[in-house]
C-alpha atoms as a PDB file:
ATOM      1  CA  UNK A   1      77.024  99.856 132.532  1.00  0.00           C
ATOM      2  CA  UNK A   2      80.359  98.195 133.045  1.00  0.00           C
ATOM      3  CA  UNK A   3      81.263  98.230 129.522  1.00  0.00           C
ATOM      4  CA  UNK A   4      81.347 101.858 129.108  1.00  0.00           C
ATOM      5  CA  UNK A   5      84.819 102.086 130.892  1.00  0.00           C
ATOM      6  CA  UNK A   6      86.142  98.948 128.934  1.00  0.00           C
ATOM      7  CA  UNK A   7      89.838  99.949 127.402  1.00  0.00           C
ATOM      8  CA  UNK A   8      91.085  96.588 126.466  1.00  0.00           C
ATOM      9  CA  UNK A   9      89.078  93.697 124.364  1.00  0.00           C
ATOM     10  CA  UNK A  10      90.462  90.063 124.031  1.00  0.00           C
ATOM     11  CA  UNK A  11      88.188  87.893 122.524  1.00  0.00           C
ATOM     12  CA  UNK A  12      89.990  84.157 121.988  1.00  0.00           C
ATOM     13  CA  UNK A  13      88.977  80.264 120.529  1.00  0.00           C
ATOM     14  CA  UNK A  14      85.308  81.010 119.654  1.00  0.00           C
ATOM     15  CA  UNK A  15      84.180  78.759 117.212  1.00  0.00           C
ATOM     16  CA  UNK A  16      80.573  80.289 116.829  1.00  0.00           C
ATOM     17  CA  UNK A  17      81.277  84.252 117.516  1.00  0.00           C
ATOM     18  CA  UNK A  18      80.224  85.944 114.183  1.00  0.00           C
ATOM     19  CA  UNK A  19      80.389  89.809 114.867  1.00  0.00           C
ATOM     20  CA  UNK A  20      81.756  91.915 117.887  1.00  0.00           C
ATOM     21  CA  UNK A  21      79.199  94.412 118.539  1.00  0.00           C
ATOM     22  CA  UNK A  22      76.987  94.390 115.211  1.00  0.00           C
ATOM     23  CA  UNK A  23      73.175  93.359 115.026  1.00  0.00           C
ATOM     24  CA  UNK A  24      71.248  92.770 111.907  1.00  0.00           C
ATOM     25  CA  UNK A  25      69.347  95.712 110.651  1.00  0.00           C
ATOM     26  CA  UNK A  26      66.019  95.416 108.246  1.00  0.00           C
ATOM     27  CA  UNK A  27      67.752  94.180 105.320  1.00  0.00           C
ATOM     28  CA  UNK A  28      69.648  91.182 107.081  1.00  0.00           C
ATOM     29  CA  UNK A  29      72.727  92.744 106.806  1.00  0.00           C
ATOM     30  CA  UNK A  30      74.654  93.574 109.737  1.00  0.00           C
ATOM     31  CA  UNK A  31      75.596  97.373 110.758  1.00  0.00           C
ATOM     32  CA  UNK A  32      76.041  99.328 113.889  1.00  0.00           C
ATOM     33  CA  UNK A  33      73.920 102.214 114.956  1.00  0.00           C
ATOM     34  CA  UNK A  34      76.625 103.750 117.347  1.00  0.00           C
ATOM     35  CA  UNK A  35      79.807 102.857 119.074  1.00  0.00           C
ATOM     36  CA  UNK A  36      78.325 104.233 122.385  1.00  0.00           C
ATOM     37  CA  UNK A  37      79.106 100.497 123.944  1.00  0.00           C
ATOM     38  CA  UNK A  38      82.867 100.602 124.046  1.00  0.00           C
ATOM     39  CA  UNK A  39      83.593 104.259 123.090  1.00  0.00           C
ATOM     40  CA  UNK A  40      87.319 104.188 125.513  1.00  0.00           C
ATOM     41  CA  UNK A  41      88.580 100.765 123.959  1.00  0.00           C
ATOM     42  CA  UNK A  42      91.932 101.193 123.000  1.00  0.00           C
ATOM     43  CA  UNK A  43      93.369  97.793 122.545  1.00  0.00           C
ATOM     44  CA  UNK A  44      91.529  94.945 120.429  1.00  0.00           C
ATOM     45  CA  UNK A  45      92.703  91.329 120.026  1.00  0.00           C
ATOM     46  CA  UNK A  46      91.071  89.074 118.186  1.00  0.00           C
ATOM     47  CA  UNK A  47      92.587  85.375 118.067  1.00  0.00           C
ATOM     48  CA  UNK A  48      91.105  82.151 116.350  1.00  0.00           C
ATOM     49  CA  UNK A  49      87.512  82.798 115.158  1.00  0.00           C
ATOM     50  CA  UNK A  50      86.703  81.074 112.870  1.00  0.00           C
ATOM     51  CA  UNK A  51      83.015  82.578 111.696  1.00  0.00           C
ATOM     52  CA  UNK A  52      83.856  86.092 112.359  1.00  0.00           C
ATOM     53  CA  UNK A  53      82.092  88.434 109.782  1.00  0.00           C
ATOM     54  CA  UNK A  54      82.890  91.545 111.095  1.00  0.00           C
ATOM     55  CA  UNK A  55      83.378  93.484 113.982  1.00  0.00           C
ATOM     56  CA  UNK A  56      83.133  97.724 114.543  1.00  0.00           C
ATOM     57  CA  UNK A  57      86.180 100.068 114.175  1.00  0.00           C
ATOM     58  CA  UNK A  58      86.508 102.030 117.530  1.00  0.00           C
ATOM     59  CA  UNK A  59      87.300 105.319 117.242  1.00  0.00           C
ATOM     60  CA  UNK A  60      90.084 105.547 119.667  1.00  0.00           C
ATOM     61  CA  UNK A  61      91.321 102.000 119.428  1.00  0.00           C
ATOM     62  CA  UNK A  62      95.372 102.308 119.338  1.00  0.00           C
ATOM     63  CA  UNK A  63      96.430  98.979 119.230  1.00  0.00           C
ATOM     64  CA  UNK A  64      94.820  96.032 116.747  1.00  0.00           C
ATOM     65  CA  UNK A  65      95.784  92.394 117.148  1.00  0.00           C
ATOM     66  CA  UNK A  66      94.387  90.012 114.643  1.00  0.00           C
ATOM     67  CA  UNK A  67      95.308  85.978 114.945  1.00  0.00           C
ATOM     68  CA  UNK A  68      93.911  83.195 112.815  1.00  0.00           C
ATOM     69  CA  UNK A  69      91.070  85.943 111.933  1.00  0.00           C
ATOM     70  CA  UNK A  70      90.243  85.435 107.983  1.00  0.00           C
ATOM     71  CA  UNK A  71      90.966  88.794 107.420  1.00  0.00           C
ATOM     72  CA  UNK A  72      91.236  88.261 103.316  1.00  0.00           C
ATOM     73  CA  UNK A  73      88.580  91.109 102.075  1.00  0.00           C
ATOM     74  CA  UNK A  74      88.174  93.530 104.495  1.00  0.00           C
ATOM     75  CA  UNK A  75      85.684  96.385 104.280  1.00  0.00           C
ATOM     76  CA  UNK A  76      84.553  99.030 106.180  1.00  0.00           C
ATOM     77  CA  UNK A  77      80.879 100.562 105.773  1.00  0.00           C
ATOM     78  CA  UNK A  78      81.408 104.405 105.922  1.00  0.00           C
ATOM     79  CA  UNK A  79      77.634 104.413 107.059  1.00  0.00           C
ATOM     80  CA  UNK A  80      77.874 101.797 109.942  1.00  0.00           C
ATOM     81  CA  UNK A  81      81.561 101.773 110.328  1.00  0.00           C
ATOM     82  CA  UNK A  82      82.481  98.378 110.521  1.00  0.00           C
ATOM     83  CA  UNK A  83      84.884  95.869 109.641  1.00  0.00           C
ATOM     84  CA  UNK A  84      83.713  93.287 107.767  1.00  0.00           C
ATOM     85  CA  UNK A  85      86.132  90.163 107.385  1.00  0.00           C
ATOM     86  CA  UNK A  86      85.044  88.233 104.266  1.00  0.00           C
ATOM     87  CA  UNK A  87      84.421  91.192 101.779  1.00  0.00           C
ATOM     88  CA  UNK A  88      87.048  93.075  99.924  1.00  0.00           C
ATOM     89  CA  UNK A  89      89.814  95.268 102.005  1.00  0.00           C
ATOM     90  CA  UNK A  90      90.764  97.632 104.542  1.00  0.00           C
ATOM     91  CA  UNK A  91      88.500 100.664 103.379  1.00  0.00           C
ATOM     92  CA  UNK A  92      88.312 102.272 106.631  1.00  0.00           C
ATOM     93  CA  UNK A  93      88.887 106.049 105.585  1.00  0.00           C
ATOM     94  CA  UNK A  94      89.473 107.651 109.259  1.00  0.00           C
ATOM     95  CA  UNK A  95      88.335 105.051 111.407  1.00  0.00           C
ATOM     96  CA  UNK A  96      91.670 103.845 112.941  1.00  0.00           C
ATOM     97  CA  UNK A  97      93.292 107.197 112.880  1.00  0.00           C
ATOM     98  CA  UNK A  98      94.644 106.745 116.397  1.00  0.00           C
ATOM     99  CA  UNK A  99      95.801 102.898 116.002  1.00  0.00           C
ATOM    100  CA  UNK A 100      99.721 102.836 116.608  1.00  0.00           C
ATOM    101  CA  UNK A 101     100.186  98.886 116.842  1.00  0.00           C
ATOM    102  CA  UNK A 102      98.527  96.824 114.219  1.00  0.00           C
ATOM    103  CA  UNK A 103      99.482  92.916 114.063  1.00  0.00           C
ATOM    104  CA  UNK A 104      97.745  90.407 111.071  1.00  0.00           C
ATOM    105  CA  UNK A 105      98.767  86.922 112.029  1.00  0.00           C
ATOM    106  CA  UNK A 106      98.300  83.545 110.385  1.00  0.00           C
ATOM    107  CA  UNK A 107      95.223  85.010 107.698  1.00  0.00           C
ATOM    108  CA  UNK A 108      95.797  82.072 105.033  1.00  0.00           C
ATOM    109  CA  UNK A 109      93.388  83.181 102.496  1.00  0.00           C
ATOM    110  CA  UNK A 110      94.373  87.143 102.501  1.00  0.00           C
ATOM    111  CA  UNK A 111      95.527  88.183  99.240  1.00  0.00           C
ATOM    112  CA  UNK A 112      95.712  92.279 100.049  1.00  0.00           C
ATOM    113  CA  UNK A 113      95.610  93.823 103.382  1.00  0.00           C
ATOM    114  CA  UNK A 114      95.081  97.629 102.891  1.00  0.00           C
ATOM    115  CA  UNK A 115      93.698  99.741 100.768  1.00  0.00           C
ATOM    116  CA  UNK A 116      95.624 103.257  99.913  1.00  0.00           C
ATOM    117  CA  UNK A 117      92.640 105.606 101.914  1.00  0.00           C
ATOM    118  CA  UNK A 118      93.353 102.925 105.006  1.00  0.00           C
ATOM    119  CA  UNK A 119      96.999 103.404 104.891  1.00  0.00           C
ATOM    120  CA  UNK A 120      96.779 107.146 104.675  1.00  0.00           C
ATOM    121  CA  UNK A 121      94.318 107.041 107.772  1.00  0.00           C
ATOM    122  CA  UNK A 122      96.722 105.141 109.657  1.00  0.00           C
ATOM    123  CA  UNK A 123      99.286 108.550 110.477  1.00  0.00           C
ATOM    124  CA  UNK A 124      99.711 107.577 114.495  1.00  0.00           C
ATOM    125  CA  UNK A 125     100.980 103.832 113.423  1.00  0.00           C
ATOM    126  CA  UNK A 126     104.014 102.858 114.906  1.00  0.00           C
ATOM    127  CA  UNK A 127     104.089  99.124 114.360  1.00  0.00           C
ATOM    128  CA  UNK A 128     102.926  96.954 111.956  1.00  0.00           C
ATOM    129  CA  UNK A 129     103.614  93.007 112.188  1.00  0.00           C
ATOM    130  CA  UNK A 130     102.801  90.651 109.636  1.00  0.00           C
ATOM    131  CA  UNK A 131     102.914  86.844 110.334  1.00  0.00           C
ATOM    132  CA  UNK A 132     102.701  83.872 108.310  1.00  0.00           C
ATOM    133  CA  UNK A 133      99.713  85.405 106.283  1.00  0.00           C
ATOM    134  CA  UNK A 134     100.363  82.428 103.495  1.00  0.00           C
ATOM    135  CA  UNK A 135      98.071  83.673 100.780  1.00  0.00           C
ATOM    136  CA  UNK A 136      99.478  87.619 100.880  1.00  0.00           C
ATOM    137  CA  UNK A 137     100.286  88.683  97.790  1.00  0.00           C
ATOM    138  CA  UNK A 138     100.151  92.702  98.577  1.00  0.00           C
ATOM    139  CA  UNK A 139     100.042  94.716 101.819  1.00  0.00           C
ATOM    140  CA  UNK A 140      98.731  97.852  99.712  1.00  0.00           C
ATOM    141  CA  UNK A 141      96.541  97.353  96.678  1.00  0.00           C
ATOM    142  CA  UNK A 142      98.990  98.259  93.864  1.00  0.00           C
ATOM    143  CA  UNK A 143      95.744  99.333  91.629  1.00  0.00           C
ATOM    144  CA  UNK A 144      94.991 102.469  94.360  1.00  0.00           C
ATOM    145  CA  UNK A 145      99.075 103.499  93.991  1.00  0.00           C
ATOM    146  CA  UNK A 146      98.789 104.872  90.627  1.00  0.00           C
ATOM    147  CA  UNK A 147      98.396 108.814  92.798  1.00  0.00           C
ATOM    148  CA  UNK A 148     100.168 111.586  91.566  1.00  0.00           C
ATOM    149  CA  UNK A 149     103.409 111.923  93.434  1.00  0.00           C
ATOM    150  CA  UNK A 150     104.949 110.129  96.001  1.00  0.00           C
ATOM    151  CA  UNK A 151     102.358 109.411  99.144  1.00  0.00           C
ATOM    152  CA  UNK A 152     104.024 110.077 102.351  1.00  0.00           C
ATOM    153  CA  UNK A 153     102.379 106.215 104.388  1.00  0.00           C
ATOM    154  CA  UNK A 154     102.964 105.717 108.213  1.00  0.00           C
ATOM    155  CA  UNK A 155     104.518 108.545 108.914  1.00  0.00           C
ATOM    156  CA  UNK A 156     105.408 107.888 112.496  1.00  0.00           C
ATOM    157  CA  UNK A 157     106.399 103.921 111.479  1.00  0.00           C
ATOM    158  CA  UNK A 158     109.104 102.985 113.649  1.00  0.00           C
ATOM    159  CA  UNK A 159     108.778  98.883 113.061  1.00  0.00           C
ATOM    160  CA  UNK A 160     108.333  96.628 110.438  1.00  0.00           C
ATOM    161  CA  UNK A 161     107.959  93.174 111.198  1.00  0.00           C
ATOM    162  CA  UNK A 162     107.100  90.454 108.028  1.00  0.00           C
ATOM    163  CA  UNK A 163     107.701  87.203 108.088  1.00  0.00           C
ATOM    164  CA  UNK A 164     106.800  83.632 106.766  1.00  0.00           C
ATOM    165  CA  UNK A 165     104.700  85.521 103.708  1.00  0.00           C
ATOM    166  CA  UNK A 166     105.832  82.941 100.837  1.00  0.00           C
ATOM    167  CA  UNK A 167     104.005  84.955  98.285  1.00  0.00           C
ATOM    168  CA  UNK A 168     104.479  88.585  98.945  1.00  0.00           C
ATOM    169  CA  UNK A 169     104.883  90.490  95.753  1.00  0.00           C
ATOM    170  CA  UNK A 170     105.030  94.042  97.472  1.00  0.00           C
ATOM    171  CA  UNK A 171     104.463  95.886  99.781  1.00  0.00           C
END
């Protein structure tokens, strides 16, 4: 109805809100047929929730705001492309080639933020913000960097923005 027209998604201080668009499928586990609901959305934010498990990648989302999210093992499903917050990283292949803003803020427990294939997907991204994300050790998986010659990551990058990361090893 409505919701096909939706462009911009804030969903703030829900203490019970475990997916964003996901249902279970016959095995319990939750996936996403299609992402007919919000196929415009372009800007995401998603601020203090707690139980989040996982939420869909929209194709042509362009800006991604996560705050307070437990974003520490991050996976996307190449079958029901989603995100999943609690499982390992930011596997999400071609799913947010159009994002040009993408903000992690206040993710204690995250340890590594992207893998290699996610970076490499991410050739629009213009900003990327990193806030008091205590537990970050790496923002790309230094296992996946071992590829013959020098990768060419976020191209278009124009900003930078880390700070309060007390354990960052490297980038």
């Amino acid at each position: 109805m409505g919701l096909c027209l939706l462009e911009e998604l804030e969903v703030r201080e829900y203490s019970i809100m475990g997916a964003i668009a996901m249902e279970k499928d016959q095995d319990g586990m939750e996936d996403h047929e299609d992402m007919k609901l919000f196929p415009p959305l372009k800007r995401l934010v998603l601020e203090h929730l707690p139980m989040l498990m996982g939420f869909v990648v929209f194709p042509n989302l362009e800006r991604l705001k996560l705050s307070s999210v437990d974003v520490e093992e991050t996976q996307y499903n190449q079958h029901s492309a989603r995100i999943g917050c609690r499982l390992t990283n930011l596997q999400v292949m071609s799913r947010f080639q159009n994002l040009s803003f993408l903000e992690v803020e206040g993710s204690g427990n995250t340890k590594h933020l992207l893998s290699f294939p996610a970076a490499r997907a991410m050739v629009h991204l213009k900003h990327l913000h990193i806030i008091e994300c205590k537990g970050l050790e790496e923002v790309l998986v230094a296992e996946e960097l071992g590829v013959e010659g020098r990768p060419n990551l976020f191209p278009r990058l124009e900003c930078l923005f880390l700070k309060d990361l007390p354990i960052l090893k490297r980038f």
